[in-house]
C-alpha atoms as a PDB file:
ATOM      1  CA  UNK A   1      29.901 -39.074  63.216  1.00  0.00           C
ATOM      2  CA  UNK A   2      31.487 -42.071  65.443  1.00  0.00           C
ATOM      3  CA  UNK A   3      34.645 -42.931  65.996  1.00  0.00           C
ATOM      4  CA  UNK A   4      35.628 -44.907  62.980  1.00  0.00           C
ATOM      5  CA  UNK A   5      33.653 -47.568  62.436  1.00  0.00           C
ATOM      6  CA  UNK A   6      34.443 -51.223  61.510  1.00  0.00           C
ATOM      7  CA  UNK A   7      32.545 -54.079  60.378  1.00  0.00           C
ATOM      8  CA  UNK A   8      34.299 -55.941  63.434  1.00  0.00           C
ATOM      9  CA  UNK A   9      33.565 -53.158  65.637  1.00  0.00           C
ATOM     10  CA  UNK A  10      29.974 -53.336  64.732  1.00  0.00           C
ATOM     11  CA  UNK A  11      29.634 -57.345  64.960  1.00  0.00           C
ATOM     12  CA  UNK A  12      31.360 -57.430  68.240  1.00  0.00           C
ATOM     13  CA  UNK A  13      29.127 -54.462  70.112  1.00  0.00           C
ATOM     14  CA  UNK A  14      25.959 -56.370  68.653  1.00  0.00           C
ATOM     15  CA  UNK A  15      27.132 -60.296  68.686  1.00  0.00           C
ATOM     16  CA  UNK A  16      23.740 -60.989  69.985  1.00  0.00           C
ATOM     17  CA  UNK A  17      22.326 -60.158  66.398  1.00  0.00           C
ATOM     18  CA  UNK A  18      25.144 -61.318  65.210  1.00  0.00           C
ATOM     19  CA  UNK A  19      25.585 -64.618  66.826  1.00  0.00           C
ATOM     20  CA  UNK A  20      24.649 -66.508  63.321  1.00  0.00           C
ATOM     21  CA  UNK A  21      28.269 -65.346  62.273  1.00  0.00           C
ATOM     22  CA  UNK A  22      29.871 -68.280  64.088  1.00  0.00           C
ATOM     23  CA  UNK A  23      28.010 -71.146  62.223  1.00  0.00           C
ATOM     24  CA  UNK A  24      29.788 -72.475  58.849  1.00  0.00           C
ATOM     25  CA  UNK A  25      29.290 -70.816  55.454  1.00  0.00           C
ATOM     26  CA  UNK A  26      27.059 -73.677  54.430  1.00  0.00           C
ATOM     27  CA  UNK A  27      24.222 -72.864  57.165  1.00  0.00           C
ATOM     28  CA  UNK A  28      24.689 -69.184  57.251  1.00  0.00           C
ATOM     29  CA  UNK A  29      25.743 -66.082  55.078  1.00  0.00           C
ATOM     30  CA  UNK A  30      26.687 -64.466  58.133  1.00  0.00           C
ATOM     31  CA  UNK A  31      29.607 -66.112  58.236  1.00  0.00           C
ATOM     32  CA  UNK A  32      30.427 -63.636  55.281  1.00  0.00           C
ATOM     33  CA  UNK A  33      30.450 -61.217  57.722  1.00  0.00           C
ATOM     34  CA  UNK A  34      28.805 -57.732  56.701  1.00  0.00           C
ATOM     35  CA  UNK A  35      29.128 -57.915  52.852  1.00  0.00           C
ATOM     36  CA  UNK A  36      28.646 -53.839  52.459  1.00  0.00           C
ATOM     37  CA  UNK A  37      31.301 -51.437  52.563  1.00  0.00           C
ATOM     38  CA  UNK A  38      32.306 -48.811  55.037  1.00  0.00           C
ATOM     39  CA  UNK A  39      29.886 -46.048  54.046  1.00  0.00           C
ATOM     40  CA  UNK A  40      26.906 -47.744  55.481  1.00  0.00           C
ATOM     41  CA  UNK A  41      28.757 -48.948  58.587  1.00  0.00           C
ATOM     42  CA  UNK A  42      27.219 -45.551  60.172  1.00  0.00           C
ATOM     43  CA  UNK A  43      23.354 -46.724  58.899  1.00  0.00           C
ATOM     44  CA  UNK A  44      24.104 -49.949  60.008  1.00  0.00           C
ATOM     45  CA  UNK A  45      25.013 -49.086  63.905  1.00  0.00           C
ATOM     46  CA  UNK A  46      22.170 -46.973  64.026  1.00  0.00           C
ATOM     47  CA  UNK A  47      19.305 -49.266  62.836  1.00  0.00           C
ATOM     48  CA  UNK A  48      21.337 -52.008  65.229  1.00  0.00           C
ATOM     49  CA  UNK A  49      21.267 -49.667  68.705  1.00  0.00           C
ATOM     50  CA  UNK A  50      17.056 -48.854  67.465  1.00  0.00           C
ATOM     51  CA  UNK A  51      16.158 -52.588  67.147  1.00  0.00           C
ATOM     52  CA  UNK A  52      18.051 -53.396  70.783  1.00  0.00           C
ATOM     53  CA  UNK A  53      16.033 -51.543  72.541  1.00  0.00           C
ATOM     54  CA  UNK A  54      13.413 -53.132  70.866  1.00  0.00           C
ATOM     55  CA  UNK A  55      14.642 -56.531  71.623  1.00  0.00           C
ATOM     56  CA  UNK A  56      15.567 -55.594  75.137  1.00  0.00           C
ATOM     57  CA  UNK A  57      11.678 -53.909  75.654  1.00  0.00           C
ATOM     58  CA  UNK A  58      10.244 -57.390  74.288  1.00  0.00           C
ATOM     59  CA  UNK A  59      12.311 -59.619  75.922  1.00  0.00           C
ATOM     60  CA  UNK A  60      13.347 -60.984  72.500  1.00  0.00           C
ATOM     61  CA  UNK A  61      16.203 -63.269  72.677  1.00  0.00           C
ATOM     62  CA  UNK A  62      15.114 -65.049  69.109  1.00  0.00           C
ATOM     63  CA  UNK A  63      16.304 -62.114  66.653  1.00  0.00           C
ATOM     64  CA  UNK A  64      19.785 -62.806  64.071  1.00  0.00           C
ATOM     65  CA  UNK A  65      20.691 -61.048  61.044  1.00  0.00           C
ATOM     66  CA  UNK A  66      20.736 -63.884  58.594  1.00  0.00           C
ATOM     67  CA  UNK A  67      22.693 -61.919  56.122  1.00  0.00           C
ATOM     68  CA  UNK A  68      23.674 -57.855  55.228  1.00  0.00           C
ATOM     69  CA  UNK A  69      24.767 -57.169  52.094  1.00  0.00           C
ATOM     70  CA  UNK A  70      24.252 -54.589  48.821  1.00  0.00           C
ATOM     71  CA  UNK A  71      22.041 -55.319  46.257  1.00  0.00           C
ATOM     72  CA  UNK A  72      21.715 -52.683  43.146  1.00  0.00           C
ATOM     73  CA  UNK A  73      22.688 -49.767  45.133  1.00  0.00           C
ATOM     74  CA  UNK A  74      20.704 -50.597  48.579  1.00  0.00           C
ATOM     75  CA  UNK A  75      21.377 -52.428  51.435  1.00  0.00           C
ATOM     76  CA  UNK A  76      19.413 -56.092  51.975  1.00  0.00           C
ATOM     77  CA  UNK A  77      19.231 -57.068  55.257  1.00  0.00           C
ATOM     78  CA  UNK A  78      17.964 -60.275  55.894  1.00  0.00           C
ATOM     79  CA  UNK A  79      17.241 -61.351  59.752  1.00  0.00           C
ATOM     80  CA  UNK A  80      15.001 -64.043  61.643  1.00  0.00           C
ATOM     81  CA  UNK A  81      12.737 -63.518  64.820  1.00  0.00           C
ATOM     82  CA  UNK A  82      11.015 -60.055  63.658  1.00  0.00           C
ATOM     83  CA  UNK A  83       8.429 -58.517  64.511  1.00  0.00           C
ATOM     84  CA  UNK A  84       6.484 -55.113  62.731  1.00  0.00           C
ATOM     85  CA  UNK A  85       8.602 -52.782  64.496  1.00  0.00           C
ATOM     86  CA  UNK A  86      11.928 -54.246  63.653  1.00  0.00           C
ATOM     87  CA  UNK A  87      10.683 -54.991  60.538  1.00  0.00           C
ATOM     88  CA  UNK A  88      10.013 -50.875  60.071  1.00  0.00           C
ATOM     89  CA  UNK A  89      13.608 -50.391  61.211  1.00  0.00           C
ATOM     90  CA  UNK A  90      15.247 -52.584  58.853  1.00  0.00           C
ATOM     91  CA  UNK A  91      13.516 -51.096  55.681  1.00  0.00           C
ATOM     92  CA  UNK A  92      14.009 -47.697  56.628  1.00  0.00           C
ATOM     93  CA  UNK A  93      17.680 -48.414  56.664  1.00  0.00           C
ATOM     94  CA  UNK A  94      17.795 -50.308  53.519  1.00  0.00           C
ATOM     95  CA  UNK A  95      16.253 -47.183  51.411  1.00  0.00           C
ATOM     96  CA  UNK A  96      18.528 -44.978  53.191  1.00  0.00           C
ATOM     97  CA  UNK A  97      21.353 -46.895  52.218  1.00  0.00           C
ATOM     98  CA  UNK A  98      20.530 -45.755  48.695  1.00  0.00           C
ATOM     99  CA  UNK A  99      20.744 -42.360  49.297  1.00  0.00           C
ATOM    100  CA  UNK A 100      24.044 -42.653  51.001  1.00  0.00           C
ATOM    101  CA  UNK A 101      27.472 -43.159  49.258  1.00  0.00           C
ATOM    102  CA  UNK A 102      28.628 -46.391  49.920  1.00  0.00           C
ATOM    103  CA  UNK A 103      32.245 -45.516  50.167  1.00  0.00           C
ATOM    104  CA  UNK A 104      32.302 -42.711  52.183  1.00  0.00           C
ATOM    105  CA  UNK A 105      28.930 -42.413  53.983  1.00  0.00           C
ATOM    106  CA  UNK A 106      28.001 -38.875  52.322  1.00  0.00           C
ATOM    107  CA  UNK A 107      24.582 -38.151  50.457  1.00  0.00           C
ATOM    108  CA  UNK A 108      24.636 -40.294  47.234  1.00  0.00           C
ATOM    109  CA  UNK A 109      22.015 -41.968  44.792  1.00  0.00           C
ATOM    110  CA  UNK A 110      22.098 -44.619  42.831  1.00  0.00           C
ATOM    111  CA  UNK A 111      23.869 -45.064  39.731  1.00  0.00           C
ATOM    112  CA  UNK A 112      24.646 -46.813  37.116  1.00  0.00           C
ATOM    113  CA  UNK A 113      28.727 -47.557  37.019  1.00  0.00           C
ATOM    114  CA  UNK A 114      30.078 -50.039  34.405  1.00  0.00           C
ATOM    115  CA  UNK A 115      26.919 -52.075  34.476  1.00  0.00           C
ATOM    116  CA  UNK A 116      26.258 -52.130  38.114  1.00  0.00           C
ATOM    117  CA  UNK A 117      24.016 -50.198  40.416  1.00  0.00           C
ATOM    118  CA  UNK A 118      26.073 -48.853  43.103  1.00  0.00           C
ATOM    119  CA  UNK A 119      24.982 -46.088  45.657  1.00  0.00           C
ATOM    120  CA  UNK A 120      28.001 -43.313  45.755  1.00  0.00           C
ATOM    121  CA  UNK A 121      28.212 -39.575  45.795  1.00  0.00           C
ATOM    122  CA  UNK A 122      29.960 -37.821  42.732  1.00  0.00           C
ATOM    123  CA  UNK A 123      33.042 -37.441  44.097  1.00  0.00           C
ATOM    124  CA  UNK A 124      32.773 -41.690  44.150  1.00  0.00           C
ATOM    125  CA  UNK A 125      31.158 -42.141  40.771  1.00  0.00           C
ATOM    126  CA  UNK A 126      33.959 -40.327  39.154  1.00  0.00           C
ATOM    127  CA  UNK A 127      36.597 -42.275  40.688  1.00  0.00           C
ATOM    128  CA  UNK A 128      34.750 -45.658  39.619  1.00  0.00           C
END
């Protein structure tokens, strides 16, 4: 586990994939920030630190997440300047993000709360 993780803390270590954050809400949902919550901040850092070496082997300056956010339980990461690698990455990340709690970043699936698909662990669901 790292030292606690923040969305801040993630956005500032990776700005260059990030750098989409700094344009206004109506050309980017970056400027949302990362629309998840702190239970994926773990998934995210790792699939970040894979695709910079990536970028950093390819000389790819051209790569931005366009937007991060949960979408019936798993993570949707949407991004610019790919390639088949990064691509790889990215969607292994997103399914794990449905087999990991949301809240609290243990081993969860997802369910069905209230209406909404949400990835949590039981000790989550039952609070929900």
């Amino acid at each position: 586990m790292k030292t606690k993780l923040t969305a801040e803390k993630i956005l500032e270590r990776f700005d260059h994939m990030f750098r989409k954050r700094k344009l206004p809400a109506s050309v980017t949902s970056m400027y949302w920030g990362l629309q998840i919550q702190p239970g994926w901040y773990n998934i995210i850092w790792d699939m970040c630190l894979k695709i910079e070496k990536i970028l950093k082997l390819t000389k790819n300056t051209k790569f931005a997440f366009r937007q991060i956010k949960e979408k019936f339980g798993a993570g949707r990461f949407y991004c610019s300047g790919s390639n088949d690698k990064i691509d790889r990455i990215i969607h292994k990340a997103e399914r794990l993000c449905g087999k990991t709690c949301e809240v609290c970043g243990r081993p969860g699936k997802v369910e069905d709360v209230c209406g909404w698909k949400v990835a949590v662990c039981s000790v989550h669901k039952k609070r929900m």
